[in-house]
N, C-alpha and C. Protein backbone atom coordinates (compact mmCIF):
# COMPACT_ATOMS: atom_id res chain seq x y z
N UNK A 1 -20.53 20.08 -33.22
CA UNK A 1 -20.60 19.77 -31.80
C UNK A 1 -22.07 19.69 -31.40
N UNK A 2 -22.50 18.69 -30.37
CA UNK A 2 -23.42 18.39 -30.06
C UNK A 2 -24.16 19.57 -29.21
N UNK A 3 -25.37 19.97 -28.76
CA UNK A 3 -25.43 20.78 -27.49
C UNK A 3 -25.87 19.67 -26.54
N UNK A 4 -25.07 19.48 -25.62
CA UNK A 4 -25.53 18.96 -24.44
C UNK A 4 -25.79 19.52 -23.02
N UNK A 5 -27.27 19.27 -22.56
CA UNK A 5 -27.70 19.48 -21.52
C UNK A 5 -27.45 18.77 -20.32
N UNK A 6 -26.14 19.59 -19.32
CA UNK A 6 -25.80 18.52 -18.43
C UNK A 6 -26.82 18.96 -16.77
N UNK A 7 -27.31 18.46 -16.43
CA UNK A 7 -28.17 18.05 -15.21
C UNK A 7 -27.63 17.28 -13.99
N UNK A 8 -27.86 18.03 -13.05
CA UNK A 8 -27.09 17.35 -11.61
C UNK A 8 -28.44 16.19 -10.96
N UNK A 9 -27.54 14.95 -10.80
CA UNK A 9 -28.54 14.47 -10.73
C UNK A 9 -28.83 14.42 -9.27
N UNK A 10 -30.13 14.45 -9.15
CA UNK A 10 -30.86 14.33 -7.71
C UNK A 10 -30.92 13.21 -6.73
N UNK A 11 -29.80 13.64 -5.59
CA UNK A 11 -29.67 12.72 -4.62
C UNK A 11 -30.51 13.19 -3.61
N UNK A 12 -31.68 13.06 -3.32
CA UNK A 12 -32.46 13.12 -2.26
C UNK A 12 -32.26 13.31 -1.05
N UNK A 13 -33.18 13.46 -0.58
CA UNK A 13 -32.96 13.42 1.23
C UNK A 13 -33.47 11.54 1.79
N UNK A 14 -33.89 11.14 0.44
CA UNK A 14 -34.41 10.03 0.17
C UNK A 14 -33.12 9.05 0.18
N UNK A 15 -31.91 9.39 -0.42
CA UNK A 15 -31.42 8.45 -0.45
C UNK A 15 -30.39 8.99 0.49
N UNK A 16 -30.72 9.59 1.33
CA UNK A 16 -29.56 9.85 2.48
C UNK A 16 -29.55 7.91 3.44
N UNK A 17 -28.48 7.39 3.19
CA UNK A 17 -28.59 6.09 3.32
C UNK A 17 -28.17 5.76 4.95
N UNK A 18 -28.06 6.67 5.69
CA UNK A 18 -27.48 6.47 7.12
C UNK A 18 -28.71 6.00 7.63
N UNK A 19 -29.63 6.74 7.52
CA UNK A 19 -31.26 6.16 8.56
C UNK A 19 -31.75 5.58 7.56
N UNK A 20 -31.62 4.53 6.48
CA UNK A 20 -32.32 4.05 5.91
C UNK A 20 -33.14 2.17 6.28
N UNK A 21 -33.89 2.11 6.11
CA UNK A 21 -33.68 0.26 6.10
C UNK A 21 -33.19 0.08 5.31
N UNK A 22 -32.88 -1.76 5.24
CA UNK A 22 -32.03 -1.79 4.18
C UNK A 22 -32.48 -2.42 2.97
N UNK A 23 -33.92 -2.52 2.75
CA UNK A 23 -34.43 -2.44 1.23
C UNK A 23 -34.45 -0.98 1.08
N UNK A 24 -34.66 -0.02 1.55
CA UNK A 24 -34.88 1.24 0.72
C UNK A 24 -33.50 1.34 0.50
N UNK A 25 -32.37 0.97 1.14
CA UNK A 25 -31.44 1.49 0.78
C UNK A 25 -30.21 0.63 -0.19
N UNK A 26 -31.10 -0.57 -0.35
CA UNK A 26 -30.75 -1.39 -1.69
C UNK A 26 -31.58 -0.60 -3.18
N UNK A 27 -32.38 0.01 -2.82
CA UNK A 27 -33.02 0.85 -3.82
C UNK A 27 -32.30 2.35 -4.15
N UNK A 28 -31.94 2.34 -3.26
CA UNK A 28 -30.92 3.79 -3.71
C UNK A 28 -30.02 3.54 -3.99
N UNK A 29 -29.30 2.08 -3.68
CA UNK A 29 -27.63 1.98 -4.09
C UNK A 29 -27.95 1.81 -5.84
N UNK A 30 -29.32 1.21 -5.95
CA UNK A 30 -29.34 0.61 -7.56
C UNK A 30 -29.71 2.15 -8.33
N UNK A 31 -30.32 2.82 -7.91
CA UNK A 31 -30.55 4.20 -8.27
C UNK A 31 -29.17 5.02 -8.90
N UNK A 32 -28.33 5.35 -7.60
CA UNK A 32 -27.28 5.99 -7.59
C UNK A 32 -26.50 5.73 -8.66
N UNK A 33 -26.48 3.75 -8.31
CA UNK A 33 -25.25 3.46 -9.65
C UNK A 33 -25.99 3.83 -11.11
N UNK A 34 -26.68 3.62 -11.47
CA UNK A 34 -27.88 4.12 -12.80
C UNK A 34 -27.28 5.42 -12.92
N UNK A 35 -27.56 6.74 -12.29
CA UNK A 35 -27.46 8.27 -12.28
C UNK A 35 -25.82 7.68 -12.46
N UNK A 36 -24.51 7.15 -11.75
CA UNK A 36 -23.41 7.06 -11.90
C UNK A 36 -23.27 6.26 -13.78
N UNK A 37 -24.11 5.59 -13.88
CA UNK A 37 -24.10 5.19 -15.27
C UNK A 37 -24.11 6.07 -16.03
N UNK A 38 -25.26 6.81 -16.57
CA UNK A 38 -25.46 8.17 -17.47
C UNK A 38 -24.72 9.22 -17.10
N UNK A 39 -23.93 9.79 -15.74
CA UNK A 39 -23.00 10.48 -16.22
C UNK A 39 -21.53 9.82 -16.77
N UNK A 40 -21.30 8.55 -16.72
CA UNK A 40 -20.58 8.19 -17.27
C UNK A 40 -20.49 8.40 -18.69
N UNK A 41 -21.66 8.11 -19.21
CA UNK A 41 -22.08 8.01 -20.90
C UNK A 41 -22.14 9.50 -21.35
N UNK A 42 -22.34 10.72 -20.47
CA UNK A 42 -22.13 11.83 -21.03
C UNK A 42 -20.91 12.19 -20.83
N UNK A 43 -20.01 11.75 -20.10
CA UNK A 43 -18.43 11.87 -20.13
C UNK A 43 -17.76 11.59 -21.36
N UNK A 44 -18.18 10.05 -21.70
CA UNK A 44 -17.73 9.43 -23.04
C UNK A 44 -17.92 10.28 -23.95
N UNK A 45 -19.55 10.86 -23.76
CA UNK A 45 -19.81 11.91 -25.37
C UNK A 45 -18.95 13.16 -25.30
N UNK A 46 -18.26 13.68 -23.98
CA UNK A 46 -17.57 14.91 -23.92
C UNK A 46 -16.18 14.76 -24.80
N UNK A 47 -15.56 13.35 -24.18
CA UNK A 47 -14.33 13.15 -24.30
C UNK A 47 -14.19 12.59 -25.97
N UNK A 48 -15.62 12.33 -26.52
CA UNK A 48 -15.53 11.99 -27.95
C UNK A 48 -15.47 13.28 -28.64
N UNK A 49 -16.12 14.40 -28.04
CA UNK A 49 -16.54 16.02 -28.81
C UNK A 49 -14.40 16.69 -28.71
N UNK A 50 -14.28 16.18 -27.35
CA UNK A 50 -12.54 16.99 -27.36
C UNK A 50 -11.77 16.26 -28.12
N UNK A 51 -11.82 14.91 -28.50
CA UNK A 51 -11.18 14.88 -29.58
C UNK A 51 -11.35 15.13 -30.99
N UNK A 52 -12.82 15.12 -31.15
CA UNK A 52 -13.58 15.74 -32.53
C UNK A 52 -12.47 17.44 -32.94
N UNK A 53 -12.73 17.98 -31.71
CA UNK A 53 -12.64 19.22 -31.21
C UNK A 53 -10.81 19.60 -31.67
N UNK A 54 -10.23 18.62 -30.91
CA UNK A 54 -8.25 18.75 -30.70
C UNK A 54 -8.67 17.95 -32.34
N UNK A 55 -8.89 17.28 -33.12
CA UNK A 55 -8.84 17.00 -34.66
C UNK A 55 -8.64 18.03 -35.61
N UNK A 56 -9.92 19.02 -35.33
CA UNK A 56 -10.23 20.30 -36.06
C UNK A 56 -9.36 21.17 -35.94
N UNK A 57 -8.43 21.50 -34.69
CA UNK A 57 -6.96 21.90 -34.47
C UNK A 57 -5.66 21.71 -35.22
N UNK A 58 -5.81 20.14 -35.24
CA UNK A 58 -4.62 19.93 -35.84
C UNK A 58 -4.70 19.88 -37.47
N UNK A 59 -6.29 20.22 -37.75
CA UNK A 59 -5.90 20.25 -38.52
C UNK A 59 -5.91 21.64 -40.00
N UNK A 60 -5.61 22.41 -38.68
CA UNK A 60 -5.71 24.39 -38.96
C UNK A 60 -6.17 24.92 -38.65
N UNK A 61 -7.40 24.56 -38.14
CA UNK A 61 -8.53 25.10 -37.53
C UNK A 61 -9.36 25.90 -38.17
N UNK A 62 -9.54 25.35 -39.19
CA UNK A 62 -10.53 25.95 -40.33
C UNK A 62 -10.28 27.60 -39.99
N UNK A 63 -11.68 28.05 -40.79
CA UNK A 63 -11.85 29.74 -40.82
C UNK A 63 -12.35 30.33 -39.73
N UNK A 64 -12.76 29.27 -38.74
CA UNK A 64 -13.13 30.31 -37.25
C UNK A 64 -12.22 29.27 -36.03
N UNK A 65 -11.31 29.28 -36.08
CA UNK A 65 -10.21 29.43 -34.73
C UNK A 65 -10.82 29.55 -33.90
N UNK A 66 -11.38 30.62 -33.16
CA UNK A 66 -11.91 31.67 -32.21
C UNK A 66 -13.26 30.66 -31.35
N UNK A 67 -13.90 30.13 -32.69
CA UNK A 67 -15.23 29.33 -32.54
C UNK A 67 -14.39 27.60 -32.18
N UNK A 68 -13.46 27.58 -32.54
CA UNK A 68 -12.71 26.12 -31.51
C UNK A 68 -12.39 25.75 -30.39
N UNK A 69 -11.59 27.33 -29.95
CA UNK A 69 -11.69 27.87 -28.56
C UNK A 69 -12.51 27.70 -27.85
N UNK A 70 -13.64 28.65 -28.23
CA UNK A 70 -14.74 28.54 -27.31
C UNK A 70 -15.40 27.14 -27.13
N UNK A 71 -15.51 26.11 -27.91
CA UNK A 71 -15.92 25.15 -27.96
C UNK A 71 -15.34 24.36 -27.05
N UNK A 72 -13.88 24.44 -27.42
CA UNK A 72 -12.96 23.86 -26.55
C UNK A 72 -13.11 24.04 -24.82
N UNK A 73 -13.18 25.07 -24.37
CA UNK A 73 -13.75 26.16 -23.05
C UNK A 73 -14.61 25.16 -23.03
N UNK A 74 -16.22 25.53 -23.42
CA UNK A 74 -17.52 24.67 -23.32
C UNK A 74 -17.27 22.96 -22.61
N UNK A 75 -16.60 22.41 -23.83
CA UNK A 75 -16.53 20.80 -23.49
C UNK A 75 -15.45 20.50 -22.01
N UNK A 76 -14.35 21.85 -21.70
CA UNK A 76 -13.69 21.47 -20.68
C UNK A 76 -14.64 21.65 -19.49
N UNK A 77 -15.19 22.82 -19.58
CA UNK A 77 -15.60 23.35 -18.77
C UNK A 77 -16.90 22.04 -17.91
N UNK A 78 -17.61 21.47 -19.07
CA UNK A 78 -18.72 20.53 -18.75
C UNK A 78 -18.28 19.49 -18.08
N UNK A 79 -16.74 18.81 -18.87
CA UNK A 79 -16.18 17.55 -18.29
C UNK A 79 -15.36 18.37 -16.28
N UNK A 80 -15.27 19.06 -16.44
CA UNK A 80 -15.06 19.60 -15.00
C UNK A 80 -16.39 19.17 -14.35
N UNK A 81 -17.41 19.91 -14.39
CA UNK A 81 -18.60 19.65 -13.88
C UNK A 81 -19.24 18.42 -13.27
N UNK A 82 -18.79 17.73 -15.05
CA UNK A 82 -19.24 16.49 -14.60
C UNK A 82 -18.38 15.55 -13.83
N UNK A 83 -16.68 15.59 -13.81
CA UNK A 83 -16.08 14.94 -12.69
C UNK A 83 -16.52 15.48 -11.30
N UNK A 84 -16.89 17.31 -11.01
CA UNK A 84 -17.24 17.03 -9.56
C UNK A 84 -18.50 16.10 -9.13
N UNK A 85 -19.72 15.68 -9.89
CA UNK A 85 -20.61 15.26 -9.90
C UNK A 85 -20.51 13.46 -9.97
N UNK A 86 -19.55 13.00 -10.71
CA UNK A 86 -19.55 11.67 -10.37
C UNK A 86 -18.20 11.53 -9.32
N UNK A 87 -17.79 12.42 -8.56
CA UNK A 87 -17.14 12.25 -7.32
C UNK A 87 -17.72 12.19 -6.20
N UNK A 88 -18.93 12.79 -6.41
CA UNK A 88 -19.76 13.35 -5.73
C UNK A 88 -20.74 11.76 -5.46
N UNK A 89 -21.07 11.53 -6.66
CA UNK A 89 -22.04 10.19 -6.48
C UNK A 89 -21.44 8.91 -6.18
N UNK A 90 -19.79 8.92 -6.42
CA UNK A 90 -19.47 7.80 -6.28
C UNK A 90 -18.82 8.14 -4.57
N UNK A 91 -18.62 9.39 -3.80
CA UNK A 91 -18.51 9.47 -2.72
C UNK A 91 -19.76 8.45 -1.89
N UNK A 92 -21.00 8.99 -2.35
CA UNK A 92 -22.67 8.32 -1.74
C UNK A 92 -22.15 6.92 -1.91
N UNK A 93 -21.67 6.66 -3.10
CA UNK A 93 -21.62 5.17 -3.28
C UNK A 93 -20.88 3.90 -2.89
N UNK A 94 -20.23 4.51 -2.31
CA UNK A 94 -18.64 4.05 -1.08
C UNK A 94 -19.02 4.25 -0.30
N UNK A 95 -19.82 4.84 0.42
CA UNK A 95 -20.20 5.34 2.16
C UNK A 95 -21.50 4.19 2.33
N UNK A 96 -22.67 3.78 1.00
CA UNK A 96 -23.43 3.07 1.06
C UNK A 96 -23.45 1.45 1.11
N UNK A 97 -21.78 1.61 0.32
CA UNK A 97 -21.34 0.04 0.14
C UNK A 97 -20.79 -0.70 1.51
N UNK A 98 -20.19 0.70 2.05
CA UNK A 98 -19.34 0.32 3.45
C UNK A 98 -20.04 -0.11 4.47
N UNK A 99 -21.19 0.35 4.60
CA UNK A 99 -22.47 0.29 5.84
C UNK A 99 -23.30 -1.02 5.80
């Protein structure tokens, strides 16, 4: 399993898009979707590690069980994280599209 460092990405006070003009705030919509890109791509790597992960299960779970678990925990726990976080950005990103 990989270690991955997951990072919330930084929505500014900058890209608060209600008082914005609307080049700065064509610059934050292209921003946002980018940050919505890469947590996408660390989703993919989560959801590639849980099936790496549910593989090693089925197939006995070698000599540390215990160490699958926890792994298992880890990768759920991150893909939680990271759905509140691209709910979160794709909330900004619907409120920016609408305006």
């Amino acid at each position: 399993m990989s270690s991955m460092v997951i990072s919330s990405p930084r929505i500014t006070s900058r890209c608060r898009l209600t008082s914005l003009n609307w080049c700065s705030r064509c610059e934050c919509i292209i921003e946002l979707s980018a940050k919505r890109a890469s947590l996408q791509g660390l989703m993919d790597e989560l959801y590639a590690e849980l099936i790496e992960n549910f593989a090693r299960f089925d197939a006995g779970g070698g000599p540390e069980p215990d160490r699958l678990f926890a792994e298992l925990k880890g990768i759920l726990s991150k893909i939680a994280y990271l759905r509140t976080l691209l709910r979160d950005v794709d909330r900004e990103l619907n409120t920016a599209e609408a305006e």
